[in-house]
Structure formats: structure tokens, C-alpha cells
Protein backbone atom coordinates (compact mmCIF):
# COMPACT_ATOMS: atom_id res chain seq x y z
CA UNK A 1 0.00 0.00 0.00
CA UNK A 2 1.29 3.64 -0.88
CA UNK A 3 0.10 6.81 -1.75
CA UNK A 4 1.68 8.73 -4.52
CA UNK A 5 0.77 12.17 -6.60
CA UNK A 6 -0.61 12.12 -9.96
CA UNK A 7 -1.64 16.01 -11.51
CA UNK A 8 -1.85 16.94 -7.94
CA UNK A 9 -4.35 14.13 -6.78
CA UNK A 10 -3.60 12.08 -4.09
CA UNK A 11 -3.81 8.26 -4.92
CA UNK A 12 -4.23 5.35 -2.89
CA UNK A 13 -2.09 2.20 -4.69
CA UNK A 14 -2.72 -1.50 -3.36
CA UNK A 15 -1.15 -4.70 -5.21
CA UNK A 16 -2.96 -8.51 -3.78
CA UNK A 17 -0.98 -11.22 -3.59
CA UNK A 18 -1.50 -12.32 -7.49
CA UNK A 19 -0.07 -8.44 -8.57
CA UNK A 20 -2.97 -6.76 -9.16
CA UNK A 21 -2.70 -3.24 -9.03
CA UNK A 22 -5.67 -1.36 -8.01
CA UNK A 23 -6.08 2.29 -7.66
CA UNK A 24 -8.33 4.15 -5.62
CA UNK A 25 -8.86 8.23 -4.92
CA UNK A 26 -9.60 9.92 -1.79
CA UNK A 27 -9.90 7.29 0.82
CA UNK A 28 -11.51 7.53 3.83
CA UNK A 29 -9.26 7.86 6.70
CA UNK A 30 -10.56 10.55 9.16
CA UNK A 31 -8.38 12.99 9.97
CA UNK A 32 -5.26 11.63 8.61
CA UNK A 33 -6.73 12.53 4.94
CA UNK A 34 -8.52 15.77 5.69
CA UNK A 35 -5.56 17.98 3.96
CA UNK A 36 -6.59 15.64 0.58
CA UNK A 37 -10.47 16.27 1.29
CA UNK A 38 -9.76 20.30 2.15
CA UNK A 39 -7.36 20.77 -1.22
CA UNK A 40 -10.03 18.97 -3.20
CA UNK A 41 -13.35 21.49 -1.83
CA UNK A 42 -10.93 24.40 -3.21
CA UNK A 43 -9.59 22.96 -6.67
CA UNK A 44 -12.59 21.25 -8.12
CA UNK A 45 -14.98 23.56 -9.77
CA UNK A 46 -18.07 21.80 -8.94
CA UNK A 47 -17.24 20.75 -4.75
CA UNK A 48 -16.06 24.46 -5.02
CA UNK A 49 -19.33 26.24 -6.07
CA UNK A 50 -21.24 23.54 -3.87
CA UNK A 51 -19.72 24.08 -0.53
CA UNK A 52 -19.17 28.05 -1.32
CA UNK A 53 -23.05 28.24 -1.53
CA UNK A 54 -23.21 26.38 1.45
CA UNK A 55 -21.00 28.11 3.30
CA UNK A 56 -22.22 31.55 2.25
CA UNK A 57 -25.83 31.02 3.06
CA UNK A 58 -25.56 29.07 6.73
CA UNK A 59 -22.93 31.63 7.45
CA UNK A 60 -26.10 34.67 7.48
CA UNK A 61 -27.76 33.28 10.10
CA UNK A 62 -29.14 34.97 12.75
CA UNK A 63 -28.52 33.84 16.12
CA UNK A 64 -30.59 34.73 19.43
CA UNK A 65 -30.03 33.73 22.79
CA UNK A 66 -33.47 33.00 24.22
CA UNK A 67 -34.41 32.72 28.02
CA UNK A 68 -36.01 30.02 29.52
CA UNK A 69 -39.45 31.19 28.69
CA UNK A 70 -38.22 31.47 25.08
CA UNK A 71 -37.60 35.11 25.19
CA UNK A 72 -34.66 37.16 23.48
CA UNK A 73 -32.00 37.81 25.79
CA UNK A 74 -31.01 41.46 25.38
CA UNK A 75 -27.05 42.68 25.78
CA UNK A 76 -26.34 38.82 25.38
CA UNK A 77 -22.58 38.47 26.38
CA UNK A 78 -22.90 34.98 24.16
CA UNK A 79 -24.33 37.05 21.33
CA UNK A 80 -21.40 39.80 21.06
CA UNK A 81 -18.85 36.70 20.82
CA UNK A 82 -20.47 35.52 17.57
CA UNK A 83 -20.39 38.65 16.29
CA UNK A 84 -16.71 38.92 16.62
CA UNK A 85 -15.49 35.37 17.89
CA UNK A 86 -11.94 36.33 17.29
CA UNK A 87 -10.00 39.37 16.50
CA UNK A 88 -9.37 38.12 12.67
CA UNK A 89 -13.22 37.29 12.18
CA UNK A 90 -16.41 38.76 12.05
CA UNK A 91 -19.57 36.34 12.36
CA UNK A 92 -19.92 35.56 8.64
CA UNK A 93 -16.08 34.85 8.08
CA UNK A 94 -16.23 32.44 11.70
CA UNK A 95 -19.84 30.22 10.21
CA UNK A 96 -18.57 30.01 6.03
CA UNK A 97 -15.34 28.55 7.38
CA UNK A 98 -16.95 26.35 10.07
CA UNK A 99 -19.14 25.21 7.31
CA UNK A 100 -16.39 24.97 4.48
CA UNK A 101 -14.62 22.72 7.01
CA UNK A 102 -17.72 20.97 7.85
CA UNK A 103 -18.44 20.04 4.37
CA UNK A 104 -15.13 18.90 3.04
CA UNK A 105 -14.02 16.99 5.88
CA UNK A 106 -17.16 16.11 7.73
CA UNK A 107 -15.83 17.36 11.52
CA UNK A 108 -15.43 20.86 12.75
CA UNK A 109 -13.23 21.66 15.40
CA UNK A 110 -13.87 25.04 17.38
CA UNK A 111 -11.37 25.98 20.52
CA UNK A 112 -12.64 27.93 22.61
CA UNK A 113 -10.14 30.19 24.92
CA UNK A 114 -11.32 31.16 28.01
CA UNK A 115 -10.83 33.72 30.86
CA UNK A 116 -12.22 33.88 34.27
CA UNK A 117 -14.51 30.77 32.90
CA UNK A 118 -16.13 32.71 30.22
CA UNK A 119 -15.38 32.02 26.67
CA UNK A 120 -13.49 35.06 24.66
CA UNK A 121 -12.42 33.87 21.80
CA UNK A 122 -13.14 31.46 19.21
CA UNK A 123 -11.66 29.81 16.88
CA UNK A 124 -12.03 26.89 13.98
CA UNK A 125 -9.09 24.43 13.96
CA UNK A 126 -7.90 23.83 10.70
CA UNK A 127 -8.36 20.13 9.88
CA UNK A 128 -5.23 18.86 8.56
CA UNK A 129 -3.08 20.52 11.31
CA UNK A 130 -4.95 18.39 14.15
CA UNK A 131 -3.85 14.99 15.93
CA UNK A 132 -6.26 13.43 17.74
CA UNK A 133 -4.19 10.55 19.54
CA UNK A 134 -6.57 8.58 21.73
CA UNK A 135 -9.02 10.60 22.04
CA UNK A 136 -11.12 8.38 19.30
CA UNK A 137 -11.06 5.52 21.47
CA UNK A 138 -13.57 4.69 24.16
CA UNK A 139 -12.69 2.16 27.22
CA UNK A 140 -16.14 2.31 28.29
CA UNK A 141 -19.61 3.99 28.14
CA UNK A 142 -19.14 7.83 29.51
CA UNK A 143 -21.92 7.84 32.19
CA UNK A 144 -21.36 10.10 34.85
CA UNK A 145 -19.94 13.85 35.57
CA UNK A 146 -16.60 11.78 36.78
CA UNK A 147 -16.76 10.03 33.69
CA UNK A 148 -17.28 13.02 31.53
CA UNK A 149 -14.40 14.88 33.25
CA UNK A 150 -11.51 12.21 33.08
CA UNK A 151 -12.54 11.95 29.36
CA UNK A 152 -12.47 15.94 28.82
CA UNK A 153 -8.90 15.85 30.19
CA UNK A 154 -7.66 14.17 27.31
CA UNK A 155 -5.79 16.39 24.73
CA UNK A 156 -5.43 16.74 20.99
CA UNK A 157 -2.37 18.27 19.21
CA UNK A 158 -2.59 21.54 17.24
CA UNK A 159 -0.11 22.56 14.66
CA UNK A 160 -0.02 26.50 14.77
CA UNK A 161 3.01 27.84 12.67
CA UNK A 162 4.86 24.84 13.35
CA UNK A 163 4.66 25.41 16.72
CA UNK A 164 2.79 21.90 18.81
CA UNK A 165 -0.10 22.76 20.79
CA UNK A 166 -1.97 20.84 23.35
CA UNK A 167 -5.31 21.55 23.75
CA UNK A 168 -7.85 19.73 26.34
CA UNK A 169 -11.48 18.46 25.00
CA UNK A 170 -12.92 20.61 27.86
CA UNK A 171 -11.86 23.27 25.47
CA UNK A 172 -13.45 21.77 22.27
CA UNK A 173 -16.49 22.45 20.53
CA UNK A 174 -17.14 20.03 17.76
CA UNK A 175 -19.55 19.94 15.12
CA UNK A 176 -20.27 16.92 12.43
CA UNK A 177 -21.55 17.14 8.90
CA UNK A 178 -23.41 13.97 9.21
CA UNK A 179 -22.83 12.18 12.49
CA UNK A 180 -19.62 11.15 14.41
CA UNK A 181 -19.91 7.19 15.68
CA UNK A 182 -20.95 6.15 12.28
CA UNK A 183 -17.93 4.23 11.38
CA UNK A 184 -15.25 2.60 14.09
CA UNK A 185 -12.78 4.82 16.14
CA UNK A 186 -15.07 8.11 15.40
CA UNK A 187 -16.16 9.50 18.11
CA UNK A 188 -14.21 12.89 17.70
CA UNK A 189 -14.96 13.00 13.88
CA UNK A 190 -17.55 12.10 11.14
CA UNK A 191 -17.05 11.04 7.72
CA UNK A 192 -16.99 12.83 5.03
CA UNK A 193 -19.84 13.29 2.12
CA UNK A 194 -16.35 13.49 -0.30
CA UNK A 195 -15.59 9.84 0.51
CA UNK A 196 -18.93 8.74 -1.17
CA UNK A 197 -18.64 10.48 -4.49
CA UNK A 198 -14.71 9.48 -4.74
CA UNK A 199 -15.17 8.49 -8.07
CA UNK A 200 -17.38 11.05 -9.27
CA UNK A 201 -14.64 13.84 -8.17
CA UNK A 202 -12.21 11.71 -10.28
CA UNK A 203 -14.40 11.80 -13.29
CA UNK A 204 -15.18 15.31 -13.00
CA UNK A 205 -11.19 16.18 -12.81
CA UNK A 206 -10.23 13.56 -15.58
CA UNK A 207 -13.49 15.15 -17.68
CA UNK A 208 -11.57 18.56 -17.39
CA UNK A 209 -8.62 17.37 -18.23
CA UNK A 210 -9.63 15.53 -21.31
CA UNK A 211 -11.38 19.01 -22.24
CA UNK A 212 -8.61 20.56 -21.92
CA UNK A 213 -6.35 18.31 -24.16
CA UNK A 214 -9.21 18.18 -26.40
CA UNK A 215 -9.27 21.46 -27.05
CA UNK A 216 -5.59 22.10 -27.16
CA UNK A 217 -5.54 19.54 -29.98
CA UNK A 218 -7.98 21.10 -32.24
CA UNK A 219 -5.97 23.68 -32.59
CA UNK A 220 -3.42 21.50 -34.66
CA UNK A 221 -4.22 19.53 -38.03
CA UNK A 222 -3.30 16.28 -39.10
CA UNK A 223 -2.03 17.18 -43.16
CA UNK A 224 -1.90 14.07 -45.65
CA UNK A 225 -0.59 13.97 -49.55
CA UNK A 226 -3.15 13.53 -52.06
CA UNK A 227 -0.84 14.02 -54.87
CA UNK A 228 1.33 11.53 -57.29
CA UNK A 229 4.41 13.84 -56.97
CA UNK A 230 3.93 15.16 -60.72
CA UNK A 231 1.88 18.25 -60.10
CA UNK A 232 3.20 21.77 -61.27
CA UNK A 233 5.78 23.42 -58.83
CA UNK A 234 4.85 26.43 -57.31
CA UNK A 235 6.80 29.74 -58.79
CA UNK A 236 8.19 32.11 -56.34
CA UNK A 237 6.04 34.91 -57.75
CA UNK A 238 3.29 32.72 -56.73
CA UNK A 239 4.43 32.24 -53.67
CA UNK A 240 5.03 35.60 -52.77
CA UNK A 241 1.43 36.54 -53.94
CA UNK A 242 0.05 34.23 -51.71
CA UNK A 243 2.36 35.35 -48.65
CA UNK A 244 1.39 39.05 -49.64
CA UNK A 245 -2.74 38.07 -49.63
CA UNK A 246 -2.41 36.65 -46.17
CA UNK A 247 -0.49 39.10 -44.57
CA UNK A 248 1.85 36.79 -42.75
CA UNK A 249 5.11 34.27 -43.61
CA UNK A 250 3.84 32.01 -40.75
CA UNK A 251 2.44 29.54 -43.50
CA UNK A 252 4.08 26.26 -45.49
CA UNK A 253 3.55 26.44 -48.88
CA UNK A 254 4.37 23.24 -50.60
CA UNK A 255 4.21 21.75 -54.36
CA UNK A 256 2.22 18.39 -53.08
CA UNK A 257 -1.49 17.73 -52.88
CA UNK A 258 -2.36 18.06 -49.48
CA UNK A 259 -5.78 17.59 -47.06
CA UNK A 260 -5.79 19.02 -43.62
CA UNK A 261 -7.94 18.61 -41.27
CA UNK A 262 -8.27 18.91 -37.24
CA UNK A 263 -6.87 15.94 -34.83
CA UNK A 264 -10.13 16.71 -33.28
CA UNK A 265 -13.01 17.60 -35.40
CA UNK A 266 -16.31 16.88 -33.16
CA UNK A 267 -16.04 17.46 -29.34
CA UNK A 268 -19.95 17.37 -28.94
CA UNK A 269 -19.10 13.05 -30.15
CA UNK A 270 -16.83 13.09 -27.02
CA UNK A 271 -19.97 14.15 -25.26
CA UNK A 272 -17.93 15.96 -22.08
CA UNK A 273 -20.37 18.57 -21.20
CA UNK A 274 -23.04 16.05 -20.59
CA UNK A 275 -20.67 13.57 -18.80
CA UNK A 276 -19.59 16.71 -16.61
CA UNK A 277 -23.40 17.73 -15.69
CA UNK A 278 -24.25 14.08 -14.78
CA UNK A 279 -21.27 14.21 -12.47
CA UNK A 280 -22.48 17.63 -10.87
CA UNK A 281 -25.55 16.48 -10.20
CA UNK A 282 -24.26 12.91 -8.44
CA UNK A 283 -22.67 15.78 -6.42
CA UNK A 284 -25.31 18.41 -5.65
CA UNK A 285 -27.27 15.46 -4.73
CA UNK A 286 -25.00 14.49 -2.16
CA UNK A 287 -24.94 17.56 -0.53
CA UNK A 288 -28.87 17.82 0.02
CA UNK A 289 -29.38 20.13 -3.36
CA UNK A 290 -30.89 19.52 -6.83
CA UNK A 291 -30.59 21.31 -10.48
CA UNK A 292 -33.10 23.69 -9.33
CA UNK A 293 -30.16 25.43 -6.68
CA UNK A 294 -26.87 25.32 -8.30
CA UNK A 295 -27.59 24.87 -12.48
CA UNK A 296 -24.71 22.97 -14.16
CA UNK A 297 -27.41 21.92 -16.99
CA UNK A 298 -27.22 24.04 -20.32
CA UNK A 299 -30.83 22.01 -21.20
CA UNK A 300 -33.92 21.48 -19.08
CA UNK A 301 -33.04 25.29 -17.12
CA UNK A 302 -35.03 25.63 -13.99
CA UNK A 303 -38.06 28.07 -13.72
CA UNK A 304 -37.94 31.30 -11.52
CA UNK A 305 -40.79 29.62 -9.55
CA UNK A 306 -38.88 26.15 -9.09
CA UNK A 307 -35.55 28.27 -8.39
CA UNK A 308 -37.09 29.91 -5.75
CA UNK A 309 -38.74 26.86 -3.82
CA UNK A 310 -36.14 24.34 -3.99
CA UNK A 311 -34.00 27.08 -2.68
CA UNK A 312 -36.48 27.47 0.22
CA UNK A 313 -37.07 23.89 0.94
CA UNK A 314 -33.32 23.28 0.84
CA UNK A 315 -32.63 26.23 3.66
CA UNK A 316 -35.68 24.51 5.65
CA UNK A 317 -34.88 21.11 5.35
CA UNK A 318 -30.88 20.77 4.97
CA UNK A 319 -29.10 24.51 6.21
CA UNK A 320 -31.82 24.67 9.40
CA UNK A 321 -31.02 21.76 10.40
CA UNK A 322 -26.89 22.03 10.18
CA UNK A 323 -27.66 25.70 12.17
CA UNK A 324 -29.71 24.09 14.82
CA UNK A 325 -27.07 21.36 15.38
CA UNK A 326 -24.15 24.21 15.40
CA UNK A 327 -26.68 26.24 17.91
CA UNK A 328 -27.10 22.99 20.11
CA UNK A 329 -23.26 22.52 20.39
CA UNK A 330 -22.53 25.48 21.18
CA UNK A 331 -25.42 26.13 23.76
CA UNK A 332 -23.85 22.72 25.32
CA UNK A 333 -20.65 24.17 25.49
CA UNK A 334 -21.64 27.14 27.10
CA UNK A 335 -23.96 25.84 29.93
CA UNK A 336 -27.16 27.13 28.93
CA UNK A 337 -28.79 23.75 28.83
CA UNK A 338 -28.37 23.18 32.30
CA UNK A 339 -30.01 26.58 32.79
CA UNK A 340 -33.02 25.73 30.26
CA UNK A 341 -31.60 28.65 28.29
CA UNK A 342 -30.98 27.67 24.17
CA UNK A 343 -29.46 29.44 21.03
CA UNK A 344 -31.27 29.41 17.87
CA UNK A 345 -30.74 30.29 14.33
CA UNK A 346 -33.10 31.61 11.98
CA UNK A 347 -32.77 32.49 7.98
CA UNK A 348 -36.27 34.30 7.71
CA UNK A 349 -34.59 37.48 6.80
CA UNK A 350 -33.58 36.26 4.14
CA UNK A 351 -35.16 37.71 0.95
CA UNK A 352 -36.22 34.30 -0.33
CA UNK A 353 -37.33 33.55 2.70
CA UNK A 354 -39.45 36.74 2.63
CA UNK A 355 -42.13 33.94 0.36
CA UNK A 356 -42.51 32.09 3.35
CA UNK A 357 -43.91 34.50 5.43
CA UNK A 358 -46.05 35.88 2.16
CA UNK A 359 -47.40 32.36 2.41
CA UNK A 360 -48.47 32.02 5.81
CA UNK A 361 -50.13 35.30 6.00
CA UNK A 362 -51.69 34.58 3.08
CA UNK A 363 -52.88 30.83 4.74
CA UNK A 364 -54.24 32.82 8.09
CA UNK A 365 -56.49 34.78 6.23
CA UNK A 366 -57.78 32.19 4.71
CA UNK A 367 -58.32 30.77 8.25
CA UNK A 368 -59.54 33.87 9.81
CA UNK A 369 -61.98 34.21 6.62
CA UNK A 370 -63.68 30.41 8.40
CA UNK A 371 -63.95 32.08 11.73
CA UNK A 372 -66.43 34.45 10.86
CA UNK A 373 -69.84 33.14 12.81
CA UNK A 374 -67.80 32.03 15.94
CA UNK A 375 -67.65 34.39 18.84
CA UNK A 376 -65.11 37.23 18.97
CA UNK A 377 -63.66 35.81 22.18
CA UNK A 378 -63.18 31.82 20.50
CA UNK A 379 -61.76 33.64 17.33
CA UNK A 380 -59.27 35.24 19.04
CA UNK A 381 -58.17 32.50 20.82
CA UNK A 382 -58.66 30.00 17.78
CA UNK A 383 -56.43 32.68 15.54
CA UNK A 384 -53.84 32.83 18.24
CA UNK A 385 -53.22 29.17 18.34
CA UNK A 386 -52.71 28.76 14.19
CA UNK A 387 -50.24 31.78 14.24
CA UNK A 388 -48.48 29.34 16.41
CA UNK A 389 -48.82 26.83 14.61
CA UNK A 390 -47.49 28.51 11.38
CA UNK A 391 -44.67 30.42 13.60
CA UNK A 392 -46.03 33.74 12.91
């Protein structure tokens, strides 16, 4: 087993016992890989537009810092710090790279620095530069506050400048993409969504490159003799006519038949651009999206109407849900569960979202427009329970 580096792609080489070769890109191996996994997000066009949408719309959240009763906290201490988590970051920078990271290798890594028991800064540990040791394996079920502690002592390396840097769990926030525990030995890091479209990266990288020398070659021609050698020759007058009419010496004039043509003279027949949008969309699908978010498809463009709701169901049903997990951690982290306090995010100010809420008022009236013959004090309470329900 090896790994060596072909066009800047990391391959994993295995030979059996009979010599068989076999090749394979982008292996799984938690954090020992998640360099490979962060170089590929930011060098392959399609991961790259992906995750950058992802990134860029989790990253406007907005968070509030409700009270037990489920009221906005005002002055929130917790709610400055995500507004400027560290002195090189402003809110939006601190979520699009928690998210890039997220996405790409499937674990995030925030350390949080305290002082006086109150977290000041923030910050998300690059990937590649981390070393978990032990900390992956488990002796036995954590159980109790004794348990919890002994395990939160544990400490993970950080490279920072090439300077080694030991930093205790009790000082880790972590997030996962999908879940950590879903494969053996991953209990401080989740898989990524990259190690299930492997293959499909490949084909998307050896698509471009084939475009690429593709094109390069139809800029030369292939030139064959047609003639018998016996033709008339050329006369330098002639030849100097012809130089003069195209304005340039850069041509071969010679006395033979000849028929040129282009080494390639059809790329539609190679059928790349078709290949490369069946890739994207093995892609966009593993990432919770569809055709009618991120359009790699020349044919079969999405309406303005389809656009605009499979945007909206994808922030309800895929970005909500990554915020609320990120909002959970973090409340963890920061002992407000114990206090029955919580953090939550919300994207309704977003302009698409802004359809939502046209919706729903639109669907009360409707209700309120039922109500009419019951009694002012049933309607009230009747319309004050389905604003509820529709989170007005």
C-alpha cells in the first residue's frame, strides 16, 4: 500500500498477492486525509461552487439567545462573541469557514479560549493541522460527571506555525456534517460526504482534463498527400502573392497535394459537457441540493418559480437543520442547557425567505376568513393558536 501524486491528486495504490494493481482516490481515513479532502473542496470547480453556496448562506444566520421562557435575551454576552469570535473574524467569516470545514471533511473543530470561565475567543481548527491521539477511542460507556471529566482531560495536538499545541477536550467544541460514531474509532470525527462520491470527483477532474487536451488539440491539423508527386511546382512569384494576400510568412507552402484537417473535429461526439453535468448532479445530490439550486445543466433550465422553492425547501430542510445542530453545540458548550436557556438560528430574513412568510399570512387569512360566525372571544383565541402553529 502507498500513496503517490498524480496532476496533484492524491492516490491510494494497493497490489494482492497475485499483482494486481488497483487504484483508488480519496480514501476515507478521518483525519489523517482531511488535507486531501480540504485541497479537493478548493480545486474542483463543482465541490467548489457547492460548498461556497453552502457556506455563504448558513454563514447569514441569525442567532438569538433565548431565556427560559423562550424570550430574546437582550445585551447577550454569548451574542457579542459571535459577532466577533476572534479578532481576525467577524460572524460571517467564523460560520462560512466552520461550514467549508464541515463540508469537506465532515468534523469541525472550534477551541474555545477562556478567561475567568467565560469564553473570549473562538476559533475553527484547521483540519489537517490536528492529531487526535486517543481521544477516538472509548474504554467504556461515559456515564457520569466523573466520567465526563476524566474523558475531557484528554488532549489533541494543534499545529499553529509549526509550533505543537496541546489543547484539552474541555476546550473543544465540535460539530459533524453527518454524524460522528458512524464508522469505528469516530467518536471525535464524522465522515466525510467526499468519501462517497470518490469516483465522481475523479471523473469530473479527468473530464476537465480531457477538455482541456481536447481542445488544445484542435488547434493543430493532421495534413496528408493527395498528390502523385507530378503536379506543377509552385513559382516564387506565386508564392510571394500568396504570402502578400495573407499578410503573414507564418504559413508552409508546398508543391504536393495536401488535405488538412483537425486531430479533433467533433467534441460534442466526445460528449464531455453532458458527462460533466451528470457528475455535478451525483454531487449536488450528495450535498442535500438539486438542479433547481446550483444549475450545471445548459438544457432542461429551472423556472424562476422552481428556483425559488427548492432554494427554500433546501434552507428549511438541509441549512436549518446544520444551524440548529451548530446552535445545540454550542449552547452545550456554554452551559445554557443546564439553565433551560438555548441558542437558535433563523434564515427568515432572508429575501427568499421573505415567500414564506407571504405564504403564511396569506394561509391565516384564509383561516380567519372560516372564523367568521364564531364568537369574537373563541376567534381570538382559535387565531392565536394557528399563528403558532405557522410560527407567525
Amino acid at each position: 500500500m502507498g500513496l503517490f501524486n498524480l496532476w496533484g491528486k492524491s492516490i491510494n495504490v494497493e497490489r494482492d498477492r497475485e499483482g494486481v494493481f488497483t487504484y483508488s482516490f480519496l480514501e476515507n481515513g478521518g483525519f489523517s486525509n482531511s488535507k486531501n479532502y480540504l485541497n479537493t473542496s478548493l480545486t474542483n470547480p463543482v465541490l467548489l461552487a457547492i460548498i461556497a453556496l453552502r457556506s455563504k448562506i448558513y454563514s447569514q444566520m441569525k442567532i438569538t439567545h433565548l431565556d427560559p421562557s423562550g424570550n430574546p435575551i437582550e445585551n447577550s454576552d454569548i451574542i457579542k462573541l459571535f459577532r466577533q469570535p476572534n479578532y481576525f473574524q467577524s460572524q460571517q467569516d467564523f460560520l462560512f469557514q466552520q461550514m467549508w470545514f464541515l463540508s469537506a471533511t465532515g468534523t469541525n473543530l472550534t477551541y474555545r479560549i477562556n478567561a475567568l470561565s467565560q469564553a473570549k475567543s473562538l476559533y475553527n481548527l484547521i483540519p489537517s493541522e490536528i492529531k487526535l491521539h486517543d481521544t477516538q477511542k472509548l474504554k467504556k460507556f461515559i456515564s457520569t460527571k466523573k466520567d465526563i471529566a476524566a474523558y475531557e482531560e484528554q488532549s489533541i495536538t494543534y499545529t499553529l506555525d509549526e509550533e505543537k499545541i496541546n489543547i484539552k477536550l474541555k476546550d473543544i467544541i465540535p460539530t459533524y456534517d453527518l454524524a460522528n460514531g458512524l464508522t469505528t474509532n469516530s467518536l471525535m470525527s464524522s465522515t466525510s460526504r467526499l468519501s462517497g462520491i470518490a469516483k465522481t470527483i475523479e471523473n469530473i477532474d479527468e473530464n476537465l482534463l480531457s477538455k482541456n487536451v481536447n481542445l488544445k488539440m484542435s488547434q493543430k491539423y493532421l495534413v496528408a498527400s493527395e498528390g502523385d508527386g507530378n503536379q506543377a511546382q509552385i513559382q516564387d512569384g506565386d508564392r510571394n502573392d500568396i504570402i502578400r494576400k495573407i499578410g503573414s510568412k507564418s504559413v508552409l507552402i508546398t508543391n504536393q497535394l495536401v488535405k488538412a484537417q483537425h486531430l479533433v473535429s467533433d467534441m460534442k461526439k466526445l460528449f464531455l459537457d453532458e458527462q460533466f453535468s451528470h457528475d455535478a448532479l451525483t454531487c449536488l445530490l450528495a450535498f442535500d441540493m438539486n438542479r433547481d439550486i446550483l444549475n450545471y445543466f445548459s438544457n432542461g433550465a429551472s423556472t424562476h418559480e422552481n428556483q425559488s422553492q427548492g432554494f427554500i425547501n433546501w434552507i428549511q430542510n438541509s441549512i436549518q437543520n446544520d444551524a440548529d445542530n451548530t446552535m445545540n453545540s454550542f449552547a452545550s458548550s456554554f452551559g445554557l442547557i443546564d439553565s433551560n436557556e438555548s441558542l437558535k438560528a433563523s434564515f427568515d430574513h432572508l429575501p427568499v425567505m421573505q415567500l414564506v412568510m407571504k405564504s403564511k399570512i396569506e394561509t391565516l387569512q384564509l383561516y380567519i376568513n372560516t372564523l367568521v360566525d364564531y364568537p369574537i372571544e373563541t376567534k381570538i383565541k382559535l387565531i392565536e393558536e394557528f399563528k403558532e402553529t405557522l410560527g407567525l
